[in-house]
Protein backbone atom coordinates (compact mmCIF):
# COMPACT_ATOMS: atom_id res chain seq x y z
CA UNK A 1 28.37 -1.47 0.28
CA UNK A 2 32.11 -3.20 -0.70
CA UNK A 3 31.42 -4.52 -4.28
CA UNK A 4 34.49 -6.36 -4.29
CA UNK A 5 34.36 -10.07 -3.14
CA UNK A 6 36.81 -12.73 -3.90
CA UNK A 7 39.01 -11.12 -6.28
CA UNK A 8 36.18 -9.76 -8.54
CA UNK A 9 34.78 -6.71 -8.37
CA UNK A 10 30.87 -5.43 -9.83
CA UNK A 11 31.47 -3.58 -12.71
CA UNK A 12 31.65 0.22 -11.68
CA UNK A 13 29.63 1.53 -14.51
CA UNK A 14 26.99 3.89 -14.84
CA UNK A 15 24.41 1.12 -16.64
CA UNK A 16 25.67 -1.58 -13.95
CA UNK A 17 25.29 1.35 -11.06
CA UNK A 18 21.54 1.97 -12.39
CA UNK A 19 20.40 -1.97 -12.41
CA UNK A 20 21.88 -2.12 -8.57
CA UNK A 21 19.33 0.58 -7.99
CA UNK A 22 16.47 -0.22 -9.86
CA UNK A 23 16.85 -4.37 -8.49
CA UNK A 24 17.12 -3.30 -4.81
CA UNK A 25 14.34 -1.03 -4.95
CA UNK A 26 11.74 -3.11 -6.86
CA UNK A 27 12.53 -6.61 -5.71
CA UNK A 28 12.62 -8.47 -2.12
CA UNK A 29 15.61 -8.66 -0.46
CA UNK A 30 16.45 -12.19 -0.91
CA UNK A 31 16.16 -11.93 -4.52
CA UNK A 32 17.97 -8.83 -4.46
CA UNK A 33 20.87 -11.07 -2.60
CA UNK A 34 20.40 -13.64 -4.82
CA UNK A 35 21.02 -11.66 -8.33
CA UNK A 36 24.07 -10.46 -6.92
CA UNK A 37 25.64 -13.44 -5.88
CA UNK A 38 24.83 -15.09 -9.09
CA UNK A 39 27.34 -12.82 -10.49
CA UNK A 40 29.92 -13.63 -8.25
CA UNK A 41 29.33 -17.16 -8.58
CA UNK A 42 28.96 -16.48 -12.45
CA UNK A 43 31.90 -14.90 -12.62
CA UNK A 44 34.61 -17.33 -10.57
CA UNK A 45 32.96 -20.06 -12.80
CA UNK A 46 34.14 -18.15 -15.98
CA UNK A 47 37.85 -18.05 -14.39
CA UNK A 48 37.36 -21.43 -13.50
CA UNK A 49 36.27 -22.31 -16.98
CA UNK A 50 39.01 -19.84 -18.96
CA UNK A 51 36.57 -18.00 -20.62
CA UNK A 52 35.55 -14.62 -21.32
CA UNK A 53 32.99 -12.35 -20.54
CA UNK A 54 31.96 -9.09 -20.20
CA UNK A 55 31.58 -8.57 -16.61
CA UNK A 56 28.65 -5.57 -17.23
CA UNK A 57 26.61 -7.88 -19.36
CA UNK A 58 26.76 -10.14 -16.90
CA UNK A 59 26.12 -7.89 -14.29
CA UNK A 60 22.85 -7.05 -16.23
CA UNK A 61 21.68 -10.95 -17.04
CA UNK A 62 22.43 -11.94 -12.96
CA UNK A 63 20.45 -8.69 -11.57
CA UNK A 64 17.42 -9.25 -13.72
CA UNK A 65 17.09 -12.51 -14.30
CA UNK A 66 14.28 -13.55 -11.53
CA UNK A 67 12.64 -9.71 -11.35
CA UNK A 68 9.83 -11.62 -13.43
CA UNK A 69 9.01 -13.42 -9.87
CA UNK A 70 7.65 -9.59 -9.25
CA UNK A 71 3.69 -9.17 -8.05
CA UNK A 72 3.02 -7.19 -10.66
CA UNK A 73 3.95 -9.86 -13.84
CA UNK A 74 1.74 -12.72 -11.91
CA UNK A 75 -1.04 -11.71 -14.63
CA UNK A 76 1.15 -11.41 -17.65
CA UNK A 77 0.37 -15.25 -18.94
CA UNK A 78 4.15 -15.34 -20.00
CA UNK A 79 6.72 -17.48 -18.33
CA UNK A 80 8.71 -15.80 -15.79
CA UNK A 81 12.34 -15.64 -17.48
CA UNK A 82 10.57 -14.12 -20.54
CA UNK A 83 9.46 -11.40 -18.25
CA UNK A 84 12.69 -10.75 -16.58
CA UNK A 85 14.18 -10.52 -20.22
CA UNK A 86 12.43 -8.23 -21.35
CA UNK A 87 12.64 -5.99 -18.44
CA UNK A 88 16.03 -6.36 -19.06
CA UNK A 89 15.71 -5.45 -22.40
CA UNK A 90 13.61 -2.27 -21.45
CA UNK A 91 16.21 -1.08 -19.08
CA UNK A 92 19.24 -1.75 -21.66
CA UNK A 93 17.35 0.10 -24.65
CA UNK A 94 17.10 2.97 -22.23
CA UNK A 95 20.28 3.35 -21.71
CA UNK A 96 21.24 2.91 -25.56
CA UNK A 97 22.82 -0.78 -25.12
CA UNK A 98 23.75 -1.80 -28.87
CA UNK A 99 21.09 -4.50 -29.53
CA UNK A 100 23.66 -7.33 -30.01
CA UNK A 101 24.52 -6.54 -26.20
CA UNK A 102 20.62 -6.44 -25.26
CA UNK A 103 20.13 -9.77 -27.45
CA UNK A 104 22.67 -11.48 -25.00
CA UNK A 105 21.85 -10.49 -21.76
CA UNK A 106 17.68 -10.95 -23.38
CA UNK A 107 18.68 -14.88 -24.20
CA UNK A 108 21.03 -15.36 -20.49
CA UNK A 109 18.04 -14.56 -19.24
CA UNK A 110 14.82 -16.41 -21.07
CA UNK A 111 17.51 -19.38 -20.64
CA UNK A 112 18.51 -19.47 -17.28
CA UNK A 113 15.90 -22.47 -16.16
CA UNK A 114 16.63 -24.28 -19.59
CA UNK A 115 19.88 -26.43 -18.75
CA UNK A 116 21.79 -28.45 -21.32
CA UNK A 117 21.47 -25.52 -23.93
CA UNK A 118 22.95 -22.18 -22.13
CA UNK A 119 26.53 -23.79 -21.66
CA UNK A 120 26.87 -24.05 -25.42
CA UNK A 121 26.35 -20.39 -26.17
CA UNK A 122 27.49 -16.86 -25.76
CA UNK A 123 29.88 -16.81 -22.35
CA UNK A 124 27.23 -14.19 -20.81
CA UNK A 125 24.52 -16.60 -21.43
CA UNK A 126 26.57 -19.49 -20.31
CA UNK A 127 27.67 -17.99 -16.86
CA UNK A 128 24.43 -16.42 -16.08
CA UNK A 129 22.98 -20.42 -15.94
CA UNK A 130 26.14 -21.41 -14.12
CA UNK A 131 25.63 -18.55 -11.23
CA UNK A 132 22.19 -19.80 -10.72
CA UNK A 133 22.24 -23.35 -10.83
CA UNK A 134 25.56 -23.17 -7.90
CA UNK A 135 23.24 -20.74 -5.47
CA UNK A 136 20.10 -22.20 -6.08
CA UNK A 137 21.38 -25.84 -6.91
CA UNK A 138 24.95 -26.38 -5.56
CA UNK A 139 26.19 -27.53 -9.35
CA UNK A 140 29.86 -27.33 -9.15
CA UNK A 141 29.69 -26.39 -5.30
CA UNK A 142 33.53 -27.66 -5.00
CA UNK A 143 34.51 -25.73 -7.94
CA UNK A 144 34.35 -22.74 -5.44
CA UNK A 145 37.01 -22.58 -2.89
CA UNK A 146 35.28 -22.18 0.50
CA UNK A 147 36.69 -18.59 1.21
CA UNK A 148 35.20 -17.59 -2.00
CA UNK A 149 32.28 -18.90 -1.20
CA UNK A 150 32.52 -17.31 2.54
CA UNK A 151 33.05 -13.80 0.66
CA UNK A 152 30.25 -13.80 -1.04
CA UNK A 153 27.66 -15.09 0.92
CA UNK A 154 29.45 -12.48 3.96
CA UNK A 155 27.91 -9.68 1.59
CA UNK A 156 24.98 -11.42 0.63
CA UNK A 157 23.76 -13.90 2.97
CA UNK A 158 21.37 -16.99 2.51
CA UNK A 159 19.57 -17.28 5.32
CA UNK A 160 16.55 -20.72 5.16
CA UNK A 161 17.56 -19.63 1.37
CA UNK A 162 16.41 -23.15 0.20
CA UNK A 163 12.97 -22.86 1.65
CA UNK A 164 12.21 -19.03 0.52
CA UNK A 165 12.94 -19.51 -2.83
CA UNK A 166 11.26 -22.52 -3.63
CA UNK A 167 8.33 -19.93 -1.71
CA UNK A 168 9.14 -17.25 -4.14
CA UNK A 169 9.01 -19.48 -7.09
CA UNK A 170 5.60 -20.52 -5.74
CA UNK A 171 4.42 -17.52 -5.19
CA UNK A 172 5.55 -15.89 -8.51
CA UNK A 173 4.54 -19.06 -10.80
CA UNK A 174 1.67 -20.74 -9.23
CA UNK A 175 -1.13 -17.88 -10.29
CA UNK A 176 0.23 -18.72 -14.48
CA UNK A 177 0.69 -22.26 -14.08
CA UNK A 178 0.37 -23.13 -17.59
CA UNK A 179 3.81 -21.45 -18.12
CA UNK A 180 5.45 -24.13 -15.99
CA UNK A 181 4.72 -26.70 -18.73
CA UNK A 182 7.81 -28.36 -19.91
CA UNK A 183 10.57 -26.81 -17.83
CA UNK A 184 11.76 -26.89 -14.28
CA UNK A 185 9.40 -25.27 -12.42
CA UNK A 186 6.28 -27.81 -12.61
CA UNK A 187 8.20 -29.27 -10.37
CA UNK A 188 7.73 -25.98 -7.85
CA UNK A 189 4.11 -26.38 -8.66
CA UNK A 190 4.05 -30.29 -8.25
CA UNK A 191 5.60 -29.98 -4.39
CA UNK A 192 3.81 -26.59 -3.00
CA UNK A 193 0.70 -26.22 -4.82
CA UNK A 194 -1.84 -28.93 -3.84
CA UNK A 195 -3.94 -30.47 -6.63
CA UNK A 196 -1.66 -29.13 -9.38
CA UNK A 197 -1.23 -31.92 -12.61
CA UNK A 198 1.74 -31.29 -14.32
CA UNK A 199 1.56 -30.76 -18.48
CA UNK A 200 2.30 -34.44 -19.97
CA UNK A 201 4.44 -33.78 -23.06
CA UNK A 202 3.16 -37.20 -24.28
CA UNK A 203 -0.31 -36.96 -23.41
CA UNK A 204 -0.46 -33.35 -25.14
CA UNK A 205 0.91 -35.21 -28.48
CA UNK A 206 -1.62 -38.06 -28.63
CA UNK A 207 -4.41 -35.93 -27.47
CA UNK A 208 -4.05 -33.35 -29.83
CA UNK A 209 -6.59 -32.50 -32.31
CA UNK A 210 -4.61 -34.21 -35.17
CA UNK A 211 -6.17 -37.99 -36.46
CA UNK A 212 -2.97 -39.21 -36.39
């Protein structure tokens, strides 16, 4: 497979060789897809942005950062992210990442549904946020010229990609929905699963057990 796509090229490292395996063989395909075009898209926003990254950290944060979604963390009780993380984390201790390293790609991860507060941080964490929010939301979607964007998607299409992963955000979130409470995806839950009630940040203050 070409891993070079609009000027920028996946990091040809042994670590960033090993997560390409390990993602493609334990994930769907369009996740699979999806991780790698969030570094792409991670990536030309950085050179868009002037600043800078290391491309294998990134490389890291964009392929694990929706492995959570997995079957097999649907009992964990956790949020999703924090399950991708610390996959992540896993994988990079393995492979004898120095723990600032693993701390970054850990928080580009847990973050990556949390927007307002990944911009402000470490460039990793930063661009793994601005990779997902253009393929899954279209944020910045001129930013992009359109050959770029014809590059990547030529490697990694998107076929009905609006409608399978709000399905795979279902699928993965719906059986915890208590982790959904106060970020993005009780609003997954809200459209697909029928009879879900959202967490009420307000009702959870004035119904707590304190008097007043």
């Amino acid at each position: 497979m070409t891993d070079t796509a609009a000027g920028i090229a996946v990091p040809g490292t042994k670590l960033a060789t090993a997560a390409t395996e390990l993602v493609r063989d334990t994930t769907t395909e369009l996740i699979y897809h999806h991780s790698r075009r969030v570094f792409w898209f991670g990536s030309l926003q950085g050179q868009n942005r002037g600043i800078s990254f290391d491309p294998e950290l990134l490389y890291i944060g964009a392929m694990f950062h929706d492995l959570g979604l997995n079957q097999e963390f649907r009992t964990s009780r956790r949020r999703f992210e924090v399950d991708s993380a610390d996959e992540a984390r896993r994988f990079l201790q393995g492979h004898g990442v120095p723990e600032d390293s693993i701390r970054r790609v850990w928080t580009a991860i847990a973050l990556h549904t949390t927007p307002g507060i990944p911009e402000f941080m470490e460039p990793e964490v930063a661009l793994v946020t601005a990779g997902v929010e253009y393929d899954v939301l279209g944020i910045g979607y001129d930013d992009i010229s359109p050959e770029g964007r014809a590059a990547i998607t030529a490697l990694h299409p998107r076929p009905d990609f609006k409608k399978r992963i709000l399905a795979a955000f279902t699928e993965g979130i719906a059986p915890k929905p208590d982790t959904a409470f106060g970020n993005v995806k009780a609003d997954v839950l809200a459209h697909f699963v029928p009879g879900h009630r959202r967490g009420d940040f307000v009702e959870t203050i004035q119904n707590s057990s304190w008097p007043e």
